[in-house]
Each structure stands twice: as C-alpha cells, then as structure tokens.
C-alpha atoms as a PDB file:
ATOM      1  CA  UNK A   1     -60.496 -31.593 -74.947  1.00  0.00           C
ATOM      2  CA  UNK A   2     -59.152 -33.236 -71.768  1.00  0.00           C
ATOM      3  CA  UNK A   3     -57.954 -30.138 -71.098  1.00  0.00           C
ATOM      4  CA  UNK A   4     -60.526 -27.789 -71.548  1.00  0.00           C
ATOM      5  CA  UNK A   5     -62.795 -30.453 -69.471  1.00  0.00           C
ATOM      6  CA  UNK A   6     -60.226 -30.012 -66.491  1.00  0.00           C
ATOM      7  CA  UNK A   7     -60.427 -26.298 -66.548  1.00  0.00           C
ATOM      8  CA  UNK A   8     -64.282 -26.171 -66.665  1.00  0.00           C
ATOM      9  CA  UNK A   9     -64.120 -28.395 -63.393  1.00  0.00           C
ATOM     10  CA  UNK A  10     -61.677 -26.736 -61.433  1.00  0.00           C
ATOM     11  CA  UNK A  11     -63.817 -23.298 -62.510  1.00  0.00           C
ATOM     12  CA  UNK A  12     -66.858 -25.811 -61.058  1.00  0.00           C
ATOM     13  CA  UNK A  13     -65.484 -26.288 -57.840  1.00  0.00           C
ATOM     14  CA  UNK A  14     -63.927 -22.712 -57.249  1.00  0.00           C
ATOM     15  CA  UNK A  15     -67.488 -21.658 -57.627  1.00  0.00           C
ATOM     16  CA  UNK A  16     -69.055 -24.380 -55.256  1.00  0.00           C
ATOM     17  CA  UNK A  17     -66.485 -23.504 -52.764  1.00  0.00           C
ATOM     18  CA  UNK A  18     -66.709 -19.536 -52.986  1.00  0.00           C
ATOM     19  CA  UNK A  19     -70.658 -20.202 -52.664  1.00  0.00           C
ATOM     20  CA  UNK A  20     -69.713 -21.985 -49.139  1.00  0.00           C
ATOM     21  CA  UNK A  21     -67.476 -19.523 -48.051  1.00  0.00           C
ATOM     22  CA  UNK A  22     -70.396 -16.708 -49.161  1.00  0.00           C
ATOM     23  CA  UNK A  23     -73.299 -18.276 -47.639  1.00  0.00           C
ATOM     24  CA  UNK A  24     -71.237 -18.506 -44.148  1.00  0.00           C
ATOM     25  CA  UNK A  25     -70.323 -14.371 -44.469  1.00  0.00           C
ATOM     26  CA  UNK A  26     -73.833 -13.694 -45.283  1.00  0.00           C
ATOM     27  CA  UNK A  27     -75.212 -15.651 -42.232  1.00  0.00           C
ATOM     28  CA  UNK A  28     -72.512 -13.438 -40.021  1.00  0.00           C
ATOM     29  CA  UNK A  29     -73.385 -10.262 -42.034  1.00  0.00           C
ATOM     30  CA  UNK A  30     -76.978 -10.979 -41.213  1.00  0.00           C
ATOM     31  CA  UNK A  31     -76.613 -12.323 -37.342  1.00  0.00           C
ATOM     32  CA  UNK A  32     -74.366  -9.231 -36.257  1.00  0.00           C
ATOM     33  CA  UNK A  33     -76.393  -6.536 -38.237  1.00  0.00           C
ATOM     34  CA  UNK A  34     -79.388  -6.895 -36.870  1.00  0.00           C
ATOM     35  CA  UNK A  35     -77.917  -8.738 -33.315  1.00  0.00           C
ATOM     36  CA  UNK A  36     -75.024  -6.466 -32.119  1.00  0.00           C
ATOM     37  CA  UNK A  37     -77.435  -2.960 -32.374  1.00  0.00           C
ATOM     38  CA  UNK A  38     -80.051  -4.965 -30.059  1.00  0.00           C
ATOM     39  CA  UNK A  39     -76.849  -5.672 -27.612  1.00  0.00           C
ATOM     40  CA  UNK A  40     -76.140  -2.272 -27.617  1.00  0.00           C
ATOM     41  CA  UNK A  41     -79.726  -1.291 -26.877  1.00  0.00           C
ATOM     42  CA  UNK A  42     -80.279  -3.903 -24.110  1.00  0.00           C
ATOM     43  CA  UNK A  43     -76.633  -3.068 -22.419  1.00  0.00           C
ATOM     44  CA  UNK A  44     -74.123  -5.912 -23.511  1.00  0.00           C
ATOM     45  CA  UNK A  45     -74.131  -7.041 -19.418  1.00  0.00           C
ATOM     46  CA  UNK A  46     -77.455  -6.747 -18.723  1.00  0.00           C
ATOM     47  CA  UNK A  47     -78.246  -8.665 -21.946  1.00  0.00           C
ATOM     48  CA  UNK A  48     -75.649 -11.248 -21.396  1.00  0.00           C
ATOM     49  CA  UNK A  49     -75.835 -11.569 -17.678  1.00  0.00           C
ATOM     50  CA  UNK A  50     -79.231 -10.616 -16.615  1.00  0.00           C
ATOM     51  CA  UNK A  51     -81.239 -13.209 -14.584  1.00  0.00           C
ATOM     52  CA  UNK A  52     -84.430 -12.539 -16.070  1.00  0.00           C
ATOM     53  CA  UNK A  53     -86.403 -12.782 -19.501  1.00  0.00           C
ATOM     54  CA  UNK A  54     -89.160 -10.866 -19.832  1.00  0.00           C
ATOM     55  CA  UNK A  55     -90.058  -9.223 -22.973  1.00  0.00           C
ATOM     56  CA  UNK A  56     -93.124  -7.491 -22.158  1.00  0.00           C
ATOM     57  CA  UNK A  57     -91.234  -5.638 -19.432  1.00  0.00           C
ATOM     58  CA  UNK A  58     -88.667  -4.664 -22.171  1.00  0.00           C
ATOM     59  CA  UNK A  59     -86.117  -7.243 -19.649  1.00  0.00           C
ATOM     60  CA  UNK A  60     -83.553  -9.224 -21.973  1.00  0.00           C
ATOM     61  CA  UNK A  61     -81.220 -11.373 -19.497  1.00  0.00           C
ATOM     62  CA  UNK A  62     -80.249 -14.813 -21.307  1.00  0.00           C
ATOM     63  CA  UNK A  63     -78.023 -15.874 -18.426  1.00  0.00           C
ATOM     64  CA  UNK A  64     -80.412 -18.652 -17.953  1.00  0.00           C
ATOM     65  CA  UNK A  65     -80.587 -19.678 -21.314  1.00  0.00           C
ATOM     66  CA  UNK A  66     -76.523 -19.788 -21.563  1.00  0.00           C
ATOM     67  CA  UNK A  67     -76.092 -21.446 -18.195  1.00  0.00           C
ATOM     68  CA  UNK A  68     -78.982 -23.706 -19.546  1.00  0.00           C
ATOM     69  CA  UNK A  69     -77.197 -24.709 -22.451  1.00  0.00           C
ATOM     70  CA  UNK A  70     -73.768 -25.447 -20.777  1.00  0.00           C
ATOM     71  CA  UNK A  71     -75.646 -27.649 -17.924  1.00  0.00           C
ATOM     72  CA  UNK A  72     -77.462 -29.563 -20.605  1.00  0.00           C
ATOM     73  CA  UNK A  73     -74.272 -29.877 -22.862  1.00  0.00           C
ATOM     74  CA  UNK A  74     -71.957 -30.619 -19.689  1.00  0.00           C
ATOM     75  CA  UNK A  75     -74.660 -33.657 -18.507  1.00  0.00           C
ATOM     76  CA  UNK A  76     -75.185 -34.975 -22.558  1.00  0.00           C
ATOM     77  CA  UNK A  77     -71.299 -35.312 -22.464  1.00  0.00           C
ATOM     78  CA  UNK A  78     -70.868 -37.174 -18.901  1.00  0.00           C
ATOM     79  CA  UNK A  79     -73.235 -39.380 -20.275  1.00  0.00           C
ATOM     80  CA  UNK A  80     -72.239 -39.970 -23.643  1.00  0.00           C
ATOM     81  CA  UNK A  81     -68.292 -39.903 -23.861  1.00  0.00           C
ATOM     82  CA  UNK A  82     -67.853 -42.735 -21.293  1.00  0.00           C
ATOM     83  CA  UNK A  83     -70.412 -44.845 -23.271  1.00  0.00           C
ATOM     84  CA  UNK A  84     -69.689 -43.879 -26.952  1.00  0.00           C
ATOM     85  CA  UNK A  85     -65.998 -44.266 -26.157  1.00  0.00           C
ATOM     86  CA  UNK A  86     -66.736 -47.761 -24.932  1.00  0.00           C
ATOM     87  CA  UNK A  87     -68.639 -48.846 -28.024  1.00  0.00           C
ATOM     88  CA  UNK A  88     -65.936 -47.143 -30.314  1.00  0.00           C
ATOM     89  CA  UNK A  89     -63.119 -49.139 -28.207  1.00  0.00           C
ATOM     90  CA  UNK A  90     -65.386 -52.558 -28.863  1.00  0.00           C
ATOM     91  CA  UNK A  91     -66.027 -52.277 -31.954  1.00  0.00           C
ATOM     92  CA  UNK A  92     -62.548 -51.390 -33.110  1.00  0.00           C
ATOM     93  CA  UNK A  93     -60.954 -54.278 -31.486  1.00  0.00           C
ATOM     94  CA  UNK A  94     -63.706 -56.461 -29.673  1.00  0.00           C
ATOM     95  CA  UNK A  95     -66.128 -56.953 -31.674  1.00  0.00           C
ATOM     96  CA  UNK A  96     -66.651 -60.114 -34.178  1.00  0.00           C
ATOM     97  CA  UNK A  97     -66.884 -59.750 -37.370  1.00  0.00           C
ATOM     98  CA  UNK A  98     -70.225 -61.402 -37.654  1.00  0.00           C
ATOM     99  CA  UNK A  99     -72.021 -58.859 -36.156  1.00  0.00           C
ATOM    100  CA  UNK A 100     -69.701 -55.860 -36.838  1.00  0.00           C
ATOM    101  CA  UNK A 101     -71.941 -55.038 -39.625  1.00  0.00           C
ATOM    102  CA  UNK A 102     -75.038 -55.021 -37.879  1.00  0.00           C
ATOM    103  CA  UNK A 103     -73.328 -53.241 -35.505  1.00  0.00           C
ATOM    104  CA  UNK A 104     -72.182 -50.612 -37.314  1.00  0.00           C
ATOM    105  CA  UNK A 105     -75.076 -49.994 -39.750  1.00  0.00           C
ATOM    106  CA  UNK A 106     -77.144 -49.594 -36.245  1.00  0.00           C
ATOM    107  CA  UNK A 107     -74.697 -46.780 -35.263  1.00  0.00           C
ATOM    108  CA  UNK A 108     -75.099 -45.072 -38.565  1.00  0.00           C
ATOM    109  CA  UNK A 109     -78.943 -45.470 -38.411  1.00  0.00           C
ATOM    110  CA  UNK A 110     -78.952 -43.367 -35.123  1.00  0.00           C
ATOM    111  CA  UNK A 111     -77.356 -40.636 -36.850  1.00  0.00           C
ATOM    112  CA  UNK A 112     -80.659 -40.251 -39.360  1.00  0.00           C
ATOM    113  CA  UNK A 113     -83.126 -40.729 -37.296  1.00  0.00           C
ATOM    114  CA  UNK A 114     -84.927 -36.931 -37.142  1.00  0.00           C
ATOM    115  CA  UNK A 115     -84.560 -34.681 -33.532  1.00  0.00           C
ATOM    116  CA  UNK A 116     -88.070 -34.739 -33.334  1.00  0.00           C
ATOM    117  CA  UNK A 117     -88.418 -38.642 -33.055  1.00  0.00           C
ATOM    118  CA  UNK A 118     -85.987 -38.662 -30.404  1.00  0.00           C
ATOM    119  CA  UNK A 119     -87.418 -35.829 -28.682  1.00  0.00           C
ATOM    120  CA  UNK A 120     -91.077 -38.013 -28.742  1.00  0.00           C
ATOM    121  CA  UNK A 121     -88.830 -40.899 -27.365  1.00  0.00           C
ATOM    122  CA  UNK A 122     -87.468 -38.821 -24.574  1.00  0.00           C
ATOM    123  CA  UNK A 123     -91.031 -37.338 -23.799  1.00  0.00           C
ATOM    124  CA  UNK A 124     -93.022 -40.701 -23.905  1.00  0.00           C
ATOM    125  CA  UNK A 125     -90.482 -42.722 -22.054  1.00  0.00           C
ATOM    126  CA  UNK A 126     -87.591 -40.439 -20.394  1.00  0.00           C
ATOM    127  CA  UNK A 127     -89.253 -37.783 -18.983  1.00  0.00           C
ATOM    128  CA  UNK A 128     -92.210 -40.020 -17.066  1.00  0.00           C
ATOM    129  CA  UNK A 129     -89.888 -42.593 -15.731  1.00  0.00           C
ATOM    130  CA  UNK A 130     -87.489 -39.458 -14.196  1.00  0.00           C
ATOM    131  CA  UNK A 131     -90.955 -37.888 -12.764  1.00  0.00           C
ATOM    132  CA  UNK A 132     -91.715 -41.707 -11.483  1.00  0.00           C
ATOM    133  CA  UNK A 133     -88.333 -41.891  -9.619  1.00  0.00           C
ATOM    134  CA  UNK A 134     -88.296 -38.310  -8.934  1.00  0.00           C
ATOM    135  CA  UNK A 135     -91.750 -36.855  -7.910  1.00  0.00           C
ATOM    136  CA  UNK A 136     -91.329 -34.159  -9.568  1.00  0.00           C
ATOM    137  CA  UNK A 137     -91.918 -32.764 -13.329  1.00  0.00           C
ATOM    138  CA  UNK A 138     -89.735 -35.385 -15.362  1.00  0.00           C
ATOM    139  CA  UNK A 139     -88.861 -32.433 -17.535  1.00  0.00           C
ATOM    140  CA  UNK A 140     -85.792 -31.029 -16.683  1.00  0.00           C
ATOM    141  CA  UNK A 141     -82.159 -30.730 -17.426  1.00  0.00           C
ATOM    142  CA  UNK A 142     -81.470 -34.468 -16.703  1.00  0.00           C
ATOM    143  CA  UNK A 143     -84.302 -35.894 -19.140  1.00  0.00           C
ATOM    144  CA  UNK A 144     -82.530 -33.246 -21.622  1.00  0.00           C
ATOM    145  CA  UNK A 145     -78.874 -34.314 -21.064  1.00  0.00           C
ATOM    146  CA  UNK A 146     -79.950 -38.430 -21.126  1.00  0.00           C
ATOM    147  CA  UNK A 147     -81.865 -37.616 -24.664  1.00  0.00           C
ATOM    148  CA  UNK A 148     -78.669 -35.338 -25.647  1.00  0.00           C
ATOM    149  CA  UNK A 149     -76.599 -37.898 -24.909  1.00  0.00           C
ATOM    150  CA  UNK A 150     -77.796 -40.798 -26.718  1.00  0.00           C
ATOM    151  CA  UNK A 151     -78.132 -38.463 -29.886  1.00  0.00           C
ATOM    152  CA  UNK A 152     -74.539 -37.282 -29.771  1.00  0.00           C
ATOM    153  CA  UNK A 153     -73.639 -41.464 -29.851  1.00  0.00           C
ATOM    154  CA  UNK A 154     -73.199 -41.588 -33.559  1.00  0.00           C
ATOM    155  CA  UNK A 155     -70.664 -38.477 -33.889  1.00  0.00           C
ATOM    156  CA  UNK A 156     -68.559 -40.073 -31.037  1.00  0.00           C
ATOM    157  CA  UNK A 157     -68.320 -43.289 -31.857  1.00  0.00           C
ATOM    158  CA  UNK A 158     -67.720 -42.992 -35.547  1.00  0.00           C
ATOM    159  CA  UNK A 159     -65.044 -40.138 -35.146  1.00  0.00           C
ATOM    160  CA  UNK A 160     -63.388 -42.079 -32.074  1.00  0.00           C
ATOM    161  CA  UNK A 161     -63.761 -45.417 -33.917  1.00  0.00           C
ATOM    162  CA  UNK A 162     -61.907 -44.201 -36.844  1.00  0.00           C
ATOM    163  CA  UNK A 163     -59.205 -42.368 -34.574  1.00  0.00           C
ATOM    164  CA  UNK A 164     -58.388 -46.064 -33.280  1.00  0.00           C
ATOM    165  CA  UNK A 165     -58.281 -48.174 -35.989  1.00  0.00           C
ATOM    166  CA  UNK A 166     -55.470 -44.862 -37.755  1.00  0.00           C
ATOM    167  CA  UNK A 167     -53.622 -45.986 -34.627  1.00  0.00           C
ATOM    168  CA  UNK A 168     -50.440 -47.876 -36.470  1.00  0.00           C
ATOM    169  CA  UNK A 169     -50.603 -51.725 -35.572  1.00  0.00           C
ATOM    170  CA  UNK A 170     -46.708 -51.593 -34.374  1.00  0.00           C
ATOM    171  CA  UNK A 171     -48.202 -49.978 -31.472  1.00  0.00           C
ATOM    172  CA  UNK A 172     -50.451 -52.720 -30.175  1.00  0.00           C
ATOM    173  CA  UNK A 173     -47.910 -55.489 -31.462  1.00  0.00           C
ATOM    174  CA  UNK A 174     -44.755 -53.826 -29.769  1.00  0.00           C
ATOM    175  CA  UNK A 175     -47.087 -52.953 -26.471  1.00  0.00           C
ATOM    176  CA  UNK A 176     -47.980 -57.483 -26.596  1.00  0.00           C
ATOM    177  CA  UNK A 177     -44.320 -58.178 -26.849  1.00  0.00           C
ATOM    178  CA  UNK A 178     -43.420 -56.323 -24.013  1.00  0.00           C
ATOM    179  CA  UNK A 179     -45.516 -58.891 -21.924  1.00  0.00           C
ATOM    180  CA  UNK A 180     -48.396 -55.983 -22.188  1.00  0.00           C
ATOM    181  CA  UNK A 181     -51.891 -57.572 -22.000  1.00  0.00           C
ATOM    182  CA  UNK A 182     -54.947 -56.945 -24.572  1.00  0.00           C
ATOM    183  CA  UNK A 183     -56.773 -54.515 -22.400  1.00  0.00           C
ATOM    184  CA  UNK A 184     -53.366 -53.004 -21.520  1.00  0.00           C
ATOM    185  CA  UNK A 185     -52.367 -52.531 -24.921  1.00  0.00           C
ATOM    186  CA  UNK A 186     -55.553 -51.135 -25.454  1.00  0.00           C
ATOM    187  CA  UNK A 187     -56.114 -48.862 -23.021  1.00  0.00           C
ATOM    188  CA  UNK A 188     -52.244 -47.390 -22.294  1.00  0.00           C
ATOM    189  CA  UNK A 189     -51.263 -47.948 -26.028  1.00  0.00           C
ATOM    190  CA  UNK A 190     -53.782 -47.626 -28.269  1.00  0.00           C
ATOM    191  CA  UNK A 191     -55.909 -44.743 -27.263  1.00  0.00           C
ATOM    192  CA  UNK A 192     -53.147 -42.858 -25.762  1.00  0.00           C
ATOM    193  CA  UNK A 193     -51.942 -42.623 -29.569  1.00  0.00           C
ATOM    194  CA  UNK A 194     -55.332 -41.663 -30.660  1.00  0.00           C
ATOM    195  CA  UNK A 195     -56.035 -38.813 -28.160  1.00  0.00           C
ATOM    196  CA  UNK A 196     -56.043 -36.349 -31.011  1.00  0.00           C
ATOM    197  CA  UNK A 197     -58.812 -38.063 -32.668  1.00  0.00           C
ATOM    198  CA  UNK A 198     -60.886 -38.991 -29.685  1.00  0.00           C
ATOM    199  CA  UNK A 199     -60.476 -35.248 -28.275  1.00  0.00           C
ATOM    200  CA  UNK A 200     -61.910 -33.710 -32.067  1.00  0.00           C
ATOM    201  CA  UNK A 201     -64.670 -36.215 -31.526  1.00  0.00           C
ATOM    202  CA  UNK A 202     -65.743 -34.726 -27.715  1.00  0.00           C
ATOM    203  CA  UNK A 203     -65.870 -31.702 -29.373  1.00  0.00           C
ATOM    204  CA  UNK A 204     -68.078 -32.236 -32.508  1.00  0.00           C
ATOM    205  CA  UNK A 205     -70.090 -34.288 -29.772  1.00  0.00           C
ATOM    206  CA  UNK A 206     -70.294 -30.922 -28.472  1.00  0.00           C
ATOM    207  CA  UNK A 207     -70.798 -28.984 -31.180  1.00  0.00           C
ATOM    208  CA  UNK A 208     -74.155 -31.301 -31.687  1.00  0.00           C
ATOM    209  CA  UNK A 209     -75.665 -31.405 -28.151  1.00  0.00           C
ATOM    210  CA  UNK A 210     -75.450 -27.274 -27.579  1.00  0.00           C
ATOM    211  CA  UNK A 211     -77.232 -26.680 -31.344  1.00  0.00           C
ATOM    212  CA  UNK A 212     -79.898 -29.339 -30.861  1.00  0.00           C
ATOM    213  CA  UNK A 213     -83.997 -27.503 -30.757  1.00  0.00           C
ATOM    214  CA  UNK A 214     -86.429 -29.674 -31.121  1.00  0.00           C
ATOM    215  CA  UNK A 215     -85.734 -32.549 -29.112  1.00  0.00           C
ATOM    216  CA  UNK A 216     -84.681 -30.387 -26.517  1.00  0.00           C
ATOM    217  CA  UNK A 217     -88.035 -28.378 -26.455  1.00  0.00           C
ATOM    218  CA  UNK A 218     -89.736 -31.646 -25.782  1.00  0.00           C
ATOM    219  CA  UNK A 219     -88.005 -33.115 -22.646  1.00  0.00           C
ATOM    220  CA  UNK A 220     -86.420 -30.285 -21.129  1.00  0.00           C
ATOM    221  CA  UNK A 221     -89.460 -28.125 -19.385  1.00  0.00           C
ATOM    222  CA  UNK A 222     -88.604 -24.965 -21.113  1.00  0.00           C
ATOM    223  CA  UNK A 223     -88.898 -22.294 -18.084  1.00  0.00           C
ATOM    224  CA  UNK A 224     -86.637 -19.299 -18.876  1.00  0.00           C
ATOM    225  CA  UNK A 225     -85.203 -19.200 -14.976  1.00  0.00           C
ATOM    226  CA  UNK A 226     -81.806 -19.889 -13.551  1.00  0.00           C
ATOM    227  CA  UNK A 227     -81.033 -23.530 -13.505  1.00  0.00           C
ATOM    228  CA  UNK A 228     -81.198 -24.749  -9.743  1.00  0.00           C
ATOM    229  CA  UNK A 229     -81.259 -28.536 -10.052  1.00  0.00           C
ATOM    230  CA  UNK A 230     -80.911 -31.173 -12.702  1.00  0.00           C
ATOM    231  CA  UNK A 231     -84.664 -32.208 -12.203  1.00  0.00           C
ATOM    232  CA  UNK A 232     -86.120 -29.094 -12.407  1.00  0.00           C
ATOM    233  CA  UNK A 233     -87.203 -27.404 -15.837  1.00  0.00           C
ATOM    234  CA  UNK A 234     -84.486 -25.290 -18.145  1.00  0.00           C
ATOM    235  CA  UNK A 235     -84.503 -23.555 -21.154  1.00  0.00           C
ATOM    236  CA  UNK A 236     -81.527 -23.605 -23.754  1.00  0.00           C
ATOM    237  CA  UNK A 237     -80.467 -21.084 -26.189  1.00  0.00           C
ATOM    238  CA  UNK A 238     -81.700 -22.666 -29.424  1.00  0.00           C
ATOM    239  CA  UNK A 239     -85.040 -23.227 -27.485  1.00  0.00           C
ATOM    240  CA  UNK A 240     -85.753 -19.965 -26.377  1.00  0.00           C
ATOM    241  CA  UNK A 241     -85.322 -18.568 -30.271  1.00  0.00           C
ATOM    242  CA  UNK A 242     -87.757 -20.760 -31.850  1.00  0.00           C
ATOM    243  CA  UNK A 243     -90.130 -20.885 -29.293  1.00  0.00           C
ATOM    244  CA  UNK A 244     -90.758 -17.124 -29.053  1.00  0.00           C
ATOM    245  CA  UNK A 245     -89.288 -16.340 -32.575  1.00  0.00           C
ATOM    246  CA  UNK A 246     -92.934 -16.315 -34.356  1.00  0.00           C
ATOM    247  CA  UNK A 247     -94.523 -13.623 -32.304  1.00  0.00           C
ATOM    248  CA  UNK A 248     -91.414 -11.365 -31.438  1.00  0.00           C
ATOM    249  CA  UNK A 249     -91.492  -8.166 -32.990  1.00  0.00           C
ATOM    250  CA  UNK A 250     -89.392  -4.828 -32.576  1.00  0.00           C
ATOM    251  CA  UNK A 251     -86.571  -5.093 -29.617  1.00  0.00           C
ATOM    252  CA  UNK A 252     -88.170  -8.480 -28.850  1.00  0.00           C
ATOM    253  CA  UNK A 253     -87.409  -9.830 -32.201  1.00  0.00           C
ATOM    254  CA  UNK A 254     -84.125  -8.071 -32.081  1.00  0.00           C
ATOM    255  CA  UNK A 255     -82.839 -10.081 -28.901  1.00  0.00           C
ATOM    256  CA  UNK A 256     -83.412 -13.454 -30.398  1.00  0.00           C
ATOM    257  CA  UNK A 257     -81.385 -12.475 -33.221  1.00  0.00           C
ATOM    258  CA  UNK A 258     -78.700 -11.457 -30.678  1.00  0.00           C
ATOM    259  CA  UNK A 259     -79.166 -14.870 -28.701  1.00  0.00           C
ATOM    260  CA  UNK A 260     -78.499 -16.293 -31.636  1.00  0.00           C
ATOM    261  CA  UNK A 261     -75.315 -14.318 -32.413  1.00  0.00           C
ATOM    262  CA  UNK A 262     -74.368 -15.931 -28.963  1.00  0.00           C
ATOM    263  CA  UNK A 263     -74.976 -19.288 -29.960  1.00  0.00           C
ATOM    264  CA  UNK A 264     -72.968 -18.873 -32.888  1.00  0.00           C
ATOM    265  CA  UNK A 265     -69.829 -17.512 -30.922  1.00  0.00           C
ATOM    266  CA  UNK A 266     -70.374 -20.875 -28.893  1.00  0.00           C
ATOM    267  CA  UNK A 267     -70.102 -23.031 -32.293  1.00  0.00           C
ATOM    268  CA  UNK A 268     -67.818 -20.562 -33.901  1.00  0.00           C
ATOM    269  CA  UNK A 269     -65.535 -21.558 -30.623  1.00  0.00           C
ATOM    270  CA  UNK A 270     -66.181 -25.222 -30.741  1.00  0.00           C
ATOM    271  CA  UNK A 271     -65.190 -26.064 -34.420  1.00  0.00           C
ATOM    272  CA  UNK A 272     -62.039 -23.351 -33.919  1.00  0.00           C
ATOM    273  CA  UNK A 273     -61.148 -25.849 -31.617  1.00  0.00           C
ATOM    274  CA  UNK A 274     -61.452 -28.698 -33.904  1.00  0.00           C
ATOM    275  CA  UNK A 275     -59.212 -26.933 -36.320  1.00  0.00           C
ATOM    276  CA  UNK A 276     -56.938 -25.979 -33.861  1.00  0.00           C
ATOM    277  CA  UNK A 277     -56.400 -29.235 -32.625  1.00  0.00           C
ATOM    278  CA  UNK A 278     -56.149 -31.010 -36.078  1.00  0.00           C
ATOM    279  CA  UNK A 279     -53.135 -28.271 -36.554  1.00  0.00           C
ATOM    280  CA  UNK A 280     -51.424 -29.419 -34.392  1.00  0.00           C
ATOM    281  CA  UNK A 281     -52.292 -33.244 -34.728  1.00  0.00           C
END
C-alpha cells in the first residue's frame, strides 16, 4: 500500500512539474509567434532603436520605453539596495529580539500589499511633494524609481537577511578574536562571506522593479519620448503594453506583443543570472 501511495505521488508531482515547465513553453510559443513576425515587419532596428512611437503613423520605436525601463530600474535600485541592505544587516545582528517580530512581520506585510495601493501612495503623496520641490509635473522617472524602490524592500531584505544569518558563526567569532570590532566583523567579515546571497537578492530586486505596471502607470507620467531628466515624465515597457493593449489592433497589436517579447528577454536575462550565480555559489 505504502508503496503504491509513493508511486501515485511521485506520478503527482512529475505531472505538477511538467505542467510548469509547459505553461512557460507555451507563453514563449505564444510571445515569439505572434512577436518576432511584427519585428520582422517593423525592421528589428527601427523597432528596437527607433526614437519614436506612433502607431497611427505605422512608427514602432520602443527605445524610449527600454531606456525608460532601465532609468527607472537603475534609480529603484540606488535607492533601495543601500537601504534594504541596511535593514537586512540590522535585523540580522542589531536588532532586539523584542521587536524583531514586529519587525519582521512589517517587512513581510510590504510584500502583500497590492501595486495598485502603492501606486495611489506614490500618486497622493510622492508625486505632489516632487512637483512642490520641483515646479514641475511630480510625475516622472524619480517619483517612479522612489515608489519602485520602496516596493522592491521586501525581496531585498528577506533574501539578503537570510544570506547573513547562512554566514557560519566561526566567521564573526574568529573576525572578534582577532581584536576585530562588531561593525568590523560585520561589515569586512560577515557580508563579504555572504556576497553570493546579497548579489541573487539585487537581482530578484531587479527582476521586480523592471516587471512592475500598475504602480508605475500611476507616478511615472507615461509620455512615450526619450527620457531627458529624472523629473520629467517616462514611459516603461510594461506600461506602454497595457495602456494601449485594449485598442491595438493589426501591426499595432502586433508590436505590443513584440515589446513584450523584449521584456521577457530582460527577465529571461535577469533570473539566468540568478541561476548562474547560485552555480557557482
């Protein structure tokens, strides 16, 4: 019986596990089919470095969009590494325990709350205090990367957190009885060790900030033009599908299926690097 019970399982999870590895072929099947042909229509440069998007000209540049993306990404990680890193570094070996578990569970919460609240939080209190300072429209690639980068928090802490506290203790002891200090320990000991595991975490910080829509949409002005400043409007590549994705039609609908082949590539490249890096860890 045990026996029979063990083979039904492991028949179970071969099919749960083919059905992943299916659904992510079907999605490529799907993306390339009906992107690559629009590529080849458009001109692979002119699609992928024109300056201009203009569909009822029959013009299909995303070079905005992708440089767009990278600025927004670039700023959400300037201004979330430093800090997340910090908290992970605190509450690994800082932090008392009393209010470790508030701590924590407040971390954790950030990582449910929905994209759309934190895009109404960037667009009620981000976006007017940048056009306050500013004097200009508050929506721009700066509100996006400050709202990025408090929503990418949560992946770099936890990750970063848990890459610390694998760190053997021998390391931190040994560093102490060398005449070390704490903060020396830490900082030329400890996270040295745990490079590995704080690199993986940049990247899945990454990974999150150049596939995030909605809040994006709300804070970051949404002009499909060449990024010139971080207080003037953008538009990313997740942005421009859904916002024109419900009226495109024919070569129109055909390019936003090939932007998104794009973005893909970009993730596709970002968790290869994860892998890559946990190969060699």
């Amino acid at each position: 019986m045990n026996r029979m019970m063990e083979k039904v399982m492991e028949i179970v999870f071969l099919i749960a596990a083919c059905t992943s590895v299916l659904a992510v072929g079907l999605i490529c099947v799907f993306l390339f089919a009906n992107g690559v042909p629009a590529m080849q229509e458009i001109g692979f440069l002119n699609f992928l470095l024109g300056q201009k998007w203009k569909p009822s000209n029959d013009i299909f540049g995303i070079l905005p969009m992708i440089l767009g993306s990278i600025y927004v990404t670039a700023g959400a990680i300037v201004i979330g590494v430093p800090v997340g890193l910090l908290t992970a570094v605190f509450m690994a070996k800082y932090c008392p325990k009393k209010i470790y578990p508030f701590l924590k569970s407040s971390v954790e919460l950030m990582a449910g709350i929905p994209s759309v609240v934190y895009g109404f939080f960037g667009l009620v209190i981000i976006v007017p205090l940048i056009r306050e300072l500013s004097g200009k429209n508050g929506s721009s690639i700066l509100a996006a990367s400050i709202l990025l980068g408090i929503m990418i928090l949560p992946t770099i802490v936890g990750v970063s957190e848990a890459a610390i506290r694998a760190v053997p203790s021998h390391y931190y002891e040994g560093s102490l009885a060398l005449g070390a200090t704490h903060e020396r320990s830490i900082f030329f000991v400890v996270l040295p060790a745990a490079k590995s595991g704080i690199v993986a975490a940049v990247v899945l910080g990454v990974g999150r900030a150049i596939g995030e829509t909605m809040a994006v949409i709300m804070v970051a002005g949404n002009q499909a033009r060449m990024p010139v400043s971080i207080i003037k409007g953008v538009r990313t590549l997740t942005a421009n599908i859904v916002i024109e994705m419900g009226y495109a039609a024919d070569l129109h609908r055909e390019a936003l299926i090939a932007t998104a082949v794009v973005l893909f590539v970009f993730i596709l490249i970002i968790n290869l690097s994860v892998s890559l890096l946990n190969r060699r860890n």
